[in-house]
C-alpha atoms as a PDB file:
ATOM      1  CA  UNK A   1       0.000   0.000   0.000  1.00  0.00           C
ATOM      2  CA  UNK A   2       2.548   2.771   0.816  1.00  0.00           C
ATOM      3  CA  UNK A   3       5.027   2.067  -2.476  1.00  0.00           C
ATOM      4  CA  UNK A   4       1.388   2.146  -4.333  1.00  0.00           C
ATOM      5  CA  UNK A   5       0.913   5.436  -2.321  1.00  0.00           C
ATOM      6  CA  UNK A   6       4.353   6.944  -3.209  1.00  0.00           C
ATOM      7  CA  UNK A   7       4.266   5.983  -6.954  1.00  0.00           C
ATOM      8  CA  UNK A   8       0.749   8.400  -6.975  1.00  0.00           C
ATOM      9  CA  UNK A   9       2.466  10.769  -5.125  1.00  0.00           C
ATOM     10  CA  UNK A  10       5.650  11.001  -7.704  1.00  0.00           C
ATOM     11  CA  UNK A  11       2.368  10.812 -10.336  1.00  0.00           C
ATOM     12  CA  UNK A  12       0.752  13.972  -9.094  1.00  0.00           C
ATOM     13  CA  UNK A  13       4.256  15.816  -9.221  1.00  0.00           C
ATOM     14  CA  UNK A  14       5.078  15.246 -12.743  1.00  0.00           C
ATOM     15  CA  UNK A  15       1.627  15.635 -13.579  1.00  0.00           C
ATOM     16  CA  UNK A  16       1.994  19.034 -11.693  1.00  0.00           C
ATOM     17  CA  UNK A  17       5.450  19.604 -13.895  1.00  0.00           C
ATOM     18  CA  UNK A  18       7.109  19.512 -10.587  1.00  0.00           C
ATOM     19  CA  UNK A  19      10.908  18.394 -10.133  1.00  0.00           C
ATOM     20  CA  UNK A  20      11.892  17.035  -6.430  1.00  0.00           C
ATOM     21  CA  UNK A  21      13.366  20.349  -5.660  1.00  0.00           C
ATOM     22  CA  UNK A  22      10.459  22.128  -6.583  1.00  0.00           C
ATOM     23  CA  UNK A  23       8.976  20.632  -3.296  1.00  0.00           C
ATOM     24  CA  UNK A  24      11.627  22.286  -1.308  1.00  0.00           C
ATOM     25  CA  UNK A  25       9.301  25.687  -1.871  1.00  0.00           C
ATOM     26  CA  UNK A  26       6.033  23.998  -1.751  1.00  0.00           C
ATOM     27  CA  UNK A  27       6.363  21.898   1.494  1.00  0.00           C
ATOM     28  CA  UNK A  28       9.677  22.862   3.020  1.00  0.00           C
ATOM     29  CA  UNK A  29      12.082  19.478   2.493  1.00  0.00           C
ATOM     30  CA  UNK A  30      15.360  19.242   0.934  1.00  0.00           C
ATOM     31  CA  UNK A  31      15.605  17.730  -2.905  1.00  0.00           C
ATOM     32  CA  UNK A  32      17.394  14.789  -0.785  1.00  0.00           C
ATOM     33  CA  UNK A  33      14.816  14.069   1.684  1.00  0.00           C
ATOM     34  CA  UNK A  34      11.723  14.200  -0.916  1.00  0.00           C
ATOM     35  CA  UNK A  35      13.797  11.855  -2.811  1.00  0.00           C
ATOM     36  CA  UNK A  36      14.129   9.597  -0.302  1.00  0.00           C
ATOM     37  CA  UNK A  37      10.703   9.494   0.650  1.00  0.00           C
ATOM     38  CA  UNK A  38       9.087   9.536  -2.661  1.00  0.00           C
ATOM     39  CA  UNK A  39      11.839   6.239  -3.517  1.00  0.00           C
ATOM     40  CA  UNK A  40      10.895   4.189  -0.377  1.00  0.00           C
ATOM     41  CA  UNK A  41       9.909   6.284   2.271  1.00  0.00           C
ATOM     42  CA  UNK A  42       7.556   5.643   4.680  1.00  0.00           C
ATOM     43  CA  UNK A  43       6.268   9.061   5.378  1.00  0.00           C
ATOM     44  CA  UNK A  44       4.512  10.079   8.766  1.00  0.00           C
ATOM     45  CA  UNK A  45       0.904  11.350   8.917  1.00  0.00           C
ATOM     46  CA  UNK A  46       1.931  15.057   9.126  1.00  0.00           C
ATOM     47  CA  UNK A  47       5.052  14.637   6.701  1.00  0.00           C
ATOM     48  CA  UNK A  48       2.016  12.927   4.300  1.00  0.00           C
ATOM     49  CA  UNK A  49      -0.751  15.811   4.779  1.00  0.00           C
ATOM     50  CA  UNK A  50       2.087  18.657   4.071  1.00  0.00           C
ATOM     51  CA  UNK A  51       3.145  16.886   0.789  1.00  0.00           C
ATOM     52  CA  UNK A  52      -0.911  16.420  -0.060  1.00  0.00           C
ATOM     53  CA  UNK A  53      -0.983  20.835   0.379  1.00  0.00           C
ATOM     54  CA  UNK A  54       1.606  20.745  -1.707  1.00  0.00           C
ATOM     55  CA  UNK A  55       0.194  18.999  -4.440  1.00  0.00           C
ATOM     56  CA  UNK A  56      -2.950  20.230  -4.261  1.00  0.00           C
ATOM     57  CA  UNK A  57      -4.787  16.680  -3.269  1.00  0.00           C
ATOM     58  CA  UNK A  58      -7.362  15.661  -0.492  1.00  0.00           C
ATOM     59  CA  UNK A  59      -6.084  12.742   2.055  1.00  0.00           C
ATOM     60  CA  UNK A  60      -9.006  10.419   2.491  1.00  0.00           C
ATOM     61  CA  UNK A  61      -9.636   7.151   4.362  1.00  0.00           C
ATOM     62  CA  UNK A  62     -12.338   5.220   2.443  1.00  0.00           C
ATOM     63  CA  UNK A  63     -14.346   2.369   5.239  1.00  0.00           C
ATOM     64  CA  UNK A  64     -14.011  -1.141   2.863  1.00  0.00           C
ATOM     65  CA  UNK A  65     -17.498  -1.950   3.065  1.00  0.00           C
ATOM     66  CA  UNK A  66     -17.797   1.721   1.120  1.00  0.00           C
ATOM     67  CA  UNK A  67     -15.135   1.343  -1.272  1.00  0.00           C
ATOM     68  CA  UNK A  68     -17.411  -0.148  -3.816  1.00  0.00           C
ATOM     69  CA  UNK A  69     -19.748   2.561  -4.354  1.00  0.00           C
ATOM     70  CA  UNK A  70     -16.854   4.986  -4.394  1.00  0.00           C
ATOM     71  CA  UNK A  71     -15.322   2.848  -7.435  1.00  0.00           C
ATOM     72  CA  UNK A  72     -18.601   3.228  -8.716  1.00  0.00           C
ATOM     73  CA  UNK A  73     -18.943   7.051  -8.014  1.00  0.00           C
ATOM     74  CA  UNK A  74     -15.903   7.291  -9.477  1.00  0.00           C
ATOM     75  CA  UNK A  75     -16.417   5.690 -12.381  1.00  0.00           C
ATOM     76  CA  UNK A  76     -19.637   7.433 -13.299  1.00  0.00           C
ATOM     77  CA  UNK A  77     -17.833  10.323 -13.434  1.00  0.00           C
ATOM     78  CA  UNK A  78     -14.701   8.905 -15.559  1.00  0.00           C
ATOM     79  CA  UNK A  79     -17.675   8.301 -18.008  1.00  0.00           C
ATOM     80  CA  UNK A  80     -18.802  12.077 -18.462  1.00  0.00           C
ATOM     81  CA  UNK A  81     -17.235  13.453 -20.912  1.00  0.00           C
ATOM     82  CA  UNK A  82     -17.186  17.050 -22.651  1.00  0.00           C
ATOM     83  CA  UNK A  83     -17.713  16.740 -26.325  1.00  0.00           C
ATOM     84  CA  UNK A  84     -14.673  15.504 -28.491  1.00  0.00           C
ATOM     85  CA  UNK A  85     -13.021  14.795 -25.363  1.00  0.00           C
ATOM     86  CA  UNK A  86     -11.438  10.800 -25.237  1.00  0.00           C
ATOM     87  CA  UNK A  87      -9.760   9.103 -22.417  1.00  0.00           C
ATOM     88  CA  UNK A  88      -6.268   7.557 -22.371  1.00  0.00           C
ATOM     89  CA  UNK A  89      -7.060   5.113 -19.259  1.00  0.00           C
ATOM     90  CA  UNK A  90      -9.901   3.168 -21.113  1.00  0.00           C
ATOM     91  CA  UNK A  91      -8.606   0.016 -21.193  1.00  0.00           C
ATOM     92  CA  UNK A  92      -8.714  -0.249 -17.448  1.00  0.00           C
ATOM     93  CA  UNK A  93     -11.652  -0.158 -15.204  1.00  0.00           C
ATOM     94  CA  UNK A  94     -11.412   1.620 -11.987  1.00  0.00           C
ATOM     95  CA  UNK A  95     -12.229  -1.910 -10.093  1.00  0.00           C
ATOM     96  CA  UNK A  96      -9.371  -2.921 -11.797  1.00  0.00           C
ATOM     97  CA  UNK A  97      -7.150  -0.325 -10.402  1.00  0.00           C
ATOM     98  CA  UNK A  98      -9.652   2.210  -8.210  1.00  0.00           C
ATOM     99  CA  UNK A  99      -6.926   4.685  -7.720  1.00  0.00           C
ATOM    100  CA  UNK A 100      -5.900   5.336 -10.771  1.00  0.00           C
ATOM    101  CA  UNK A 101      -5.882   8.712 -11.973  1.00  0.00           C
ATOM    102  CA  UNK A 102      -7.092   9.697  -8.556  1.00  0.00           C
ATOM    103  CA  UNK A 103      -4.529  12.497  -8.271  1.00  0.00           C
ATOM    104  CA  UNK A 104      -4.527  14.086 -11.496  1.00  0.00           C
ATOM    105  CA  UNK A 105      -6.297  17.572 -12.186  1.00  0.00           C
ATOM    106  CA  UNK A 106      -9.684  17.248 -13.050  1.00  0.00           C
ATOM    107  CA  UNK A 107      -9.489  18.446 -17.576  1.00  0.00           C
END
């Protein structure tokens, strides 16, 4: 779960156009230490919630017996879409992989 968590945090920054030192402004760490923690860190709640600010995302604990109808929340919304506008994630279903895409900007 956490190298799952990391890989959509390192996500979120390049979608962002971020480097790792670009975090030293945003949140207040050294290139160095974001490194570390986005490579196999195991970051504490606080450390977690500052890097969230800094990427603009929401920390959320979903119960399991809800995480169903989230998937499916979420995936009625993947299916809106404006006029001409296609998907690259398709092929996968969000029960598949339910956080996928979860930290990009909504287009």
């Amino acid at each position: 779960m956490t190298r799952h968590l990391l890989q959509q945090l390192k996500k979120r920054r390049l979608k962002l156009g971020l480097k790792q030192n670009d975090m030293m402004m945003r949140i207040g760490v050294s290139r160095q230490q974001y490194q570390r923690l986005e490579a196999k860190g195991n970051p504490r709640l606080d450390t977690l919630e500052l890097i969230a600010k800094g990427l603009n995302v929401e920390l959320m604990l979903i119960p399991k017996e809800k995480v169903s109808a989230v998937i499916a929340v979420l995936e009625s919304v993947e299916t809106e879409r404006k006029p001409g506008q296609t998907m690259a994630h398709e092929k996968k279903s969000l029960s598949d992989d339910p956080w996928q895409n979860l930290l990009e900007d909504d287009q």
